[in-house]
N, C-alpha and C. Protein backbone atom coordinates (compact mmCIF):
# COMPACT_ATOMS: atom_id res chain seq x y z
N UNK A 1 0.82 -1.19 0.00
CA UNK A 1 0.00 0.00 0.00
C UNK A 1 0.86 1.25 0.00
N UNK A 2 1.72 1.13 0.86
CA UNK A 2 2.62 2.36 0.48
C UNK A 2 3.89 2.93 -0.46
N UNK A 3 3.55 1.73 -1.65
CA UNK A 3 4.26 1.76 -2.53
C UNK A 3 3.20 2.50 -3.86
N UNK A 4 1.83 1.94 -3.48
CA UNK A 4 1.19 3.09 -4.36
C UNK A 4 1.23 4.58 -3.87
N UNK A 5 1.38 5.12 -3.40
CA UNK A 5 1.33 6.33 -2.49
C UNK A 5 2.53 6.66 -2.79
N UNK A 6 3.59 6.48 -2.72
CA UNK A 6 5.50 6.33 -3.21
C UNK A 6 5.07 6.53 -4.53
N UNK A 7 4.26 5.76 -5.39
CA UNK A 7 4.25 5.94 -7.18
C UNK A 7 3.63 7.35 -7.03
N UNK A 8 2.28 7.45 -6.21
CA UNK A 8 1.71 9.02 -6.56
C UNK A 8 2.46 9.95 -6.33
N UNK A 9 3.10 9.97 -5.63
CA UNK A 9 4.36 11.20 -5.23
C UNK A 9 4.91 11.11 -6.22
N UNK A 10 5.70 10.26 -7.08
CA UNK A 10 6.61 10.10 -7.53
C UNK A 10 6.12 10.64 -9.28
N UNK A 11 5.15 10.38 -9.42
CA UNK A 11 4.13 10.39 -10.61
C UNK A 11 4.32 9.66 -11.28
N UNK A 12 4.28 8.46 -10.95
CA UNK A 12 4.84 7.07 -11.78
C UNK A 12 3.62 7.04 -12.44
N UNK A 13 3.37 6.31 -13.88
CA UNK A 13 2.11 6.02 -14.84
C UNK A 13 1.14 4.70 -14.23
N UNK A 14 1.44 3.71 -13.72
CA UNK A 14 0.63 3.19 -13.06
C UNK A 14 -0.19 3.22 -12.22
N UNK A 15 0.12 3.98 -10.92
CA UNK A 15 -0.86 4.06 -9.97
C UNK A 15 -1.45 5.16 -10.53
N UNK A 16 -1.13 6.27 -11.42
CA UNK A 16 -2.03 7.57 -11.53
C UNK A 16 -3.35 6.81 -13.12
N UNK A 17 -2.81 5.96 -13.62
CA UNK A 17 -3.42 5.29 -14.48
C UNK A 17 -4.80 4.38 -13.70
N UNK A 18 -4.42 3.87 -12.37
CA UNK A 18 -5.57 3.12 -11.61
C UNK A 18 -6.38 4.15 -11.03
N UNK A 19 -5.87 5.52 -10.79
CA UNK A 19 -6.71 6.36 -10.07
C UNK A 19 -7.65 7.41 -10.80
N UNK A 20 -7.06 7.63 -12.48
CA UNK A 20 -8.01 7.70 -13.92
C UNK A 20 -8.84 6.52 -13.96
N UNK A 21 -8.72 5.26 -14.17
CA UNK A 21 -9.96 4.46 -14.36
C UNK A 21 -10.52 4.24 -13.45
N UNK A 22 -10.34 4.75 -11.76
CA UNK A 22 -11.43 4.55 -10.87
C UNK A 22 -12.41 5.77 -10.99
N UNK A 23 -12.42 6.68 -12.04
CA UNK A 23 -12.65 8.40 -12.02
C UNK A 23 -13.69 7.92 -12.59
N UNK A 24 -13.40 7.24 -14.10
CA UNK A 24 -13.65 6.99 -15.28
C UNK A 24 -15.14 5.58 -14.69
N UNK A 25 -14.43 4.65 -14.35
CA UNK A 25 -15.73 3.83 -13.93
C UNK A 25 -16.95 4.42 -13.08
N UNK A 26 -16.47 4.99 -11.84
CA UNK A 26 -17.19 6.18 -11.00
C UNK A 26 -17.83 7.12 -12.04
N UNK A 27 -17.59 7.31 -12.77
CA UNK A 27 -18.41 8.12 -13.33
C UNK A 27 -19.73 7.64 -14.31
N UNK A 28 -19.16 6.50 -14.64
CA UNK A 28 -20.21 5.58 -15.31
C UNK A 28 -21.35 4.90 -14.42
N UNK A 29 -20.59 4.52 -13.38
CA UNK A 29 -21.58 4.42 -12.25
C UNK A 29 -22.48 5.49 -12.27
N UNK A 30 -22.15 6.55 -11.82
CA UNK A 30 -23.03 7.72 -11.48
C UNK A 30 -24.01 7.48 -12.52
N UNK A 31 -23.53 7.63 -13.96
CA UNK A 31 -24.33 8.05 -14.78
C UNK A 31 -25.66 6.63 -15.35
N UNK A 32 -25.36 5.34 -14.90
CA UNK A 32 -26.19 4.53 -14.49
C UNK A 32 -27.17 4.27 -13.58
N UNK A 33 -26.87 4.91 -12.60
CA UNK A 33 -27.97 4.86 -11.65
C UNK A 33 -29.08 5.47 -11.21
N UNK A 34 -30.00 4.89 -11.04
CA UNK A 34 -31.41 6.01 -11.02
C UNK A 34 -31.94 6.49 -9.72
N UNK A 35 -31.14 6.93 -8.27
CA UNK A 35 -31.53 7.40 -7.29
C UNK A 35 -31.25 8.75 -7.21
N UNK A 36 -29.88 8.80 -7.56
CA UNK A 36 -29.52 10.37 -6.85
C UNK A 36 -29.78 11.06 -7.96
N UNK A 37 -30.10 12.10 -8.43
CA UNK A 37 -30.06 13.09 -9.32
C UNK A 37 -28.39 13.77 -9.42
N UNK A 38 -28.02 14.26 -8.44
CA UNK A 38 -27.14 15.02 -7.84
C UNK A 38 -25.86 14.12 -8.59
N UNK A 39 -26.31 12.79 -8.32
CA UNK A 39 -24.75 11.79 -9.02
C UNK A 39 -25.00 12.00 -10.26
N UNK A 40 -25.80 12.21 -10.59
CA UNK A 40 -25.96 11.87 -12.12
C UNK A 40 -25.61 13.19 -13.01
N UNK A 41 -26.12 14.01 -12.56
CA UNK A 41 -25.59 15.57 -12.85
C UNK A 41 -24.04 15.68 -12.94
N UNK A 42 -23.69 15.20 -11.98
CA UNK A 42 -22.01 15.26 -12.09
C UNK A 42 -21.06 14.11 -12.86
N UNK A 43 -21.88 13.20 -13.50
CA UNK A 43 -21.43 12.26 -14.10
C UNK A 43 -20.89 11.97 -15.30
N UNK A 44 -21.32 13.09 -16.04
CA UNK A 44 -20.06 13.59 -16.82
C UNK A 44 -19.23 13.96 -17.29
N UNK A 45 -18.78 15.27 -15.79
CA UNK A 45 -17.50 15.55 -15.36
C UNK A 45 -17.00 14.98 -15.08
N UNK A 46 -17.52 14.16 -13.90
CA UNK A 46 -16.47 12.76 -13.33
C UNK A 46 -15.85 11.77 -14.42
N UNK A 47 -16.73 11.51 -15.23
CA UNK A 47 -16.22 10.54 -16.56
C UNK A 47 -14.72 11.34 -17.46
N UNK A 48 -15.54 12.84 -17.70
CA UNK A 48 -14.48 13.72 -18.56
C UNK A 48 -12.99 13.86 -17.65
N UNK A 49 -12.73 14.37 -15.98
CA UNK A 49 -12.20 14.47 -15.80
C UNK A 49 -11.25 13.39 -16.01
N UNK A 50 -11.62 12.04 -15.94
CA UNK A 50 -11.15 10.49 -15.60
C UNK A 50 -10.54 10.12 -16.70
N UNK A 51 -11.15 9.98 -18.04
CA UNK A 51 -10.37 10.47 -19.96
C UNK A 51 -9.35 11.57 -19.48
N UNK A 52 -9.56 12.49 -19.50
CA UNK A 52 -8.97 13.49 -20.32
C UNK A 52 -7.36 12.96 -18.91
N UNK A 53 -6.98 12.70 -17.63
CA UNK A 53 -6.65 12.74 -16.45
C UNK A 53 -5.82 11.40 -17.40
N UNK A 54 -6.64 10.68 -17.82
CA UNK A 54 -5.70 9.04 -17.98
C UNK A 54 -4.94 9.46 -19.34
N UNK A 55 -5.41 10.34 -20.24
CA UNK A 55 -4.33 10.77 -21.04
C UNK A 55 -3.65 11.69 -20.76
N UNK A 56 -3.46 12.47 -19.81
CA UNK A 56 -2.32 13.19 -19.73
C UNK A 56 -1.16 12.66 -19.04
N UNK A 57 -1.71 11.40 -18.20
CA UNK A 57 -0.82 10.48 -17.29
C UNK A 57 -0.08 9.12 -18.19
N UNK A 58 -0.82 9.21 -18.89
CA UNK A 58 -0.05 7.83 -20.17
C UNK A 58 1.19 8.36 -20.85
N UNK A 59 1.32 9.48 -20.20
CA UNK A 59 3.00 10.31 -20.76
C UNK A 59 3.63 10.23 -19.80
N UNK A 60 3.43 9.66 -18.17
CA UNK A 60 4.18 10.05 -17.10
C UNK A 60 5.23 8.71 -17.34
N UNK A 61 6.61 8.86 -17.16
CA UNK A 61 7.42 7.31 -16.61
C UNK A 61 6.75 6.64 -16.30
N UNK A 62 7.28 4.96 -16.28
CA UNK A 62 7.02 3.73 -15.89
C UNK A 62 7.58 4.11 -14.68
């Protein structure tokens, strides 16, 4: 565990790559589900931030 935390500091492409597709799924979530309004409203920022976040990190070092 504290070797992912060591990669985020470090800005290694892996762990910032798992923390884009948890953005990216979370956001699909949101935008699937039919309770909250409030999630769903924000669900395609959360998605956009999570894209646009996993390509700017697919340039960081291994």
């Amino acid at each position: 565990m504290s070797s992912f935390f060591n990669d985020l500091l470090r800005l290694r492409r892996g762990a910032w790559e798992m923390v884009a597709s948890i953005l990216i799924a979370l956001g699909v979530f949101m935008l699937m589900q039919p309770f909250v309004l409030t999630l769903f409203t924000y669900s395609f920022l959360v998605t956009l931030v999570g894209t646009v976040m996993f390509i700017i990190v697919s340039h960081f070092p291994e």
